[in-house]
Protein backbone atom coordinates (compact mmCIF):
# COMPACT_ATOMS: atom_id res chain seq x y z
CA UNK A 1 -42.45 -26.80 48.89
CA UNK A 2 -40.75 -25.64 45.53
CA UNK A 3 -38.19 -27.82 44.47
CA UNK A 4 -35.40 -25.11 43.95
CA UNK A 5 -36.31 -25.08 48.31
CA UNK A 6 -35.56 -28.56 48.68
CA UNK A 7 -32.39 -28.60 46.82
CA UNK A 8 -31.50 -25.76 48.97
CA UNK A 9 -32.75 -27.29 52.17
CA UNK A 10 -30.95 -30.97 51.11
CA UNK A 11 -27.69 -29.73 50.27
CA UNK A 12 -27.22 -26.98 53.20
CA UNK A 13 -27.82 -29.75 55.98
CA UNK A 14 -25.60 -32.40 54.09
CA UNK A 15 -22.74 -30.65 53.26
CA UNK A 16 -23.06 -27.56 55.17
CA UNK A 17 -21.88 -25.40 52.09
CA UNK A 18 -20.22 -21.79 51.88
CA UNK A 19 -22.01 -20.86 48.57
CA UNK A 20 -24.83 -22.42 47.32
CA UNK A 21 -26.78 -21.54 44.41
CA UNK A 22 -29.32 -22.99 42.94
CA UNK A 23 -30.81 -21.96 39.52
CA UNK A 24 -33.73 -22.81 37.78
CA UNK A 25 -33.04 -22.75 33.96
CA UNK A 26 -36.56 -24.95 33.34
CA UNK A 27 -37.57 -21.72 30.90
CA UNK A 28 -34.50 -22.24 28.48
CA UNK A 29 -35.84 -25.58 28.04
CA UNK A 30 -39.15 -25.17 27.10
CA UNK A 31 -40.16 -28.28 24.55
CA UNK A 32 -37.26 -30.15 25.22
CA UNK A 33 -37.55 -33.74 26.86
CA UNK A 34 -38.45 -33.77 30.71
CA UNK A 35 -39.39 -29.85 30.41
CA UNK A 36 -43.10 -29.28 32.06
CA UNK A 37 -44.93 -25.93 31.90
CA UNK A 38 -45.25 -25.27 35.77
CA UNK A 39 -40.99 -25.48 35.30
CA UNK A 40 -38.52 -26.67 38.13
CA UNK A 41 -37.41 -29.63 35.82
CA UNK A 42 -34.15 -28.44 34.43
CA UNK A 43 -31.35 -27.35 37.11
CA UNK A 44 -27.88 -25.93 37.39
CA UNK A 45 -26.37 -26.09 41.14
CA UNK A 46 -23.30 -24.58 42.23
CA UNK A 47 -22.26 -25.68 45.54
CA UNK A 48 -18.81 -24.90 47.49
CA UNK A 49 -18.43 -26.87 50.45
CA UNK A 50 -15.46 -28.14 52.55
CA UNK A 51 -16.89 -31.96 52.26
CA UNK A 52 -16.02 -32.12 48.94
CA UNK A 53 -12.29 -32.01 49.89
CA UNK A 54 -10.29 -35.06 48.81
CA UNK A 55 -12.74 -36.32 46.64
CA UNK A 56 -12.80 -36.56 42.80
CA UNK A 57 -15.46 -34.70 40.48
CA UNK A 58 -17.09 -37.88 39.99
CA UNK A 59 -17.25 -38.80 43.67
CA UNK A 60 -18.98 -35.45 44.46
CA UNK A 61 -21.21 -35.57 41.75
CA UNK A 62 -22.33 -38.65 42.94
CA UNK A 63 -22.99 -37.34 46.52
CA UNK A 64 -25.17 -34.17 45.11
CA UNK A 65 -26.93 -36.96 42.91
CA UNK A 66 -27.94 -39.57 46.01
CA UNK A 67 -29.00 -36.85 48.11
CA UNK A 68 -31.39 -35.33 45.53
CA UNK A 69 -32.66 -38.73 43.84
CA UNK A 70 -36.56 -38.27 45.67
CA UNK A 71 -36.23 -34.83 43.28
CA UNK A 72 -34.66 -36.55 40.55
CA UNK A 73 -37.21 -39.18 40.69
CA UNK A 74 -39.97 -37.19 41.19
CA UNK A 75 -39.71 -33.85 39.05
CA UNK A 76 -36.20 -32.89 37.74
CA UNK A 77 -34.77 -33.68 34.42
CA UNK A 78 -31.88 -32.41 33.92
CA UNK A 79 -28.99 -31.43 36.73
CA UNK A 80 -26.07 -29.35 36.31
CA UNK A 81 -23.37 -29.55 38.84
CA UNK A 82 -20.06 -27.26 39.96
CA UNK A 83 -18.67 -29.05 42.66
CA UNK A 84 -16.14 -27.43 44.38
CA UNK A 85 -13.90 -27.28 47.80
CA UNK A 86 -13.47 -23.95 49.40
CA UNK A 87 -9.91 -23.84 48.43
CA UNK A 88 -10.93 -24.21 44.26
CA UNK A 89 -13.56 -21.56 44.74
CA UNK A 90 -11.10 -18.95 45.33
């Protein structure tokens, strides 16, 4: 399974979001640190999700980030993150 899938497939069943998207910017990073040929190493993940609600940037951060650390272990470099609650997304 692709990475970009598993992100998708992590983050949909923990935190049951209304917009998630997941982009692969691995080609704008080509050379850098962490960057591989085959790509998927360099993310930017928007995800809008009623869970997020009373929590602080940090603190939802930090959920994305434990829920994805097999990925982060295993294959991706660099994460970006917009964290928001349905409310903000408006």
């Amino acid at each position: 399974m692709e990475y970009a899938d598993r992100i998708r497939r992590k983050l949909t069943e923990a935190l049951a979001p209304e917009r998630l998207d997941v982009v692969d910017e691995s080609g704008r990073h080509a050379g850098h640190a962490g960057a591989r040929p085959e790509g998927e190493t360099h993310f930017h993940v928007t995800v809008v999700s009623a869970a997020f609600a009373g929590r602080s940037r940090i603190e939802r951060q930090r959920m994305v980030y434990g829920l994805l650390a097999e990925e982060m272990a295993e294959r991706i470099h660099a994460l970006g993150l917009t964290t928001l609650t349905p409310d903000e997304a408006r």
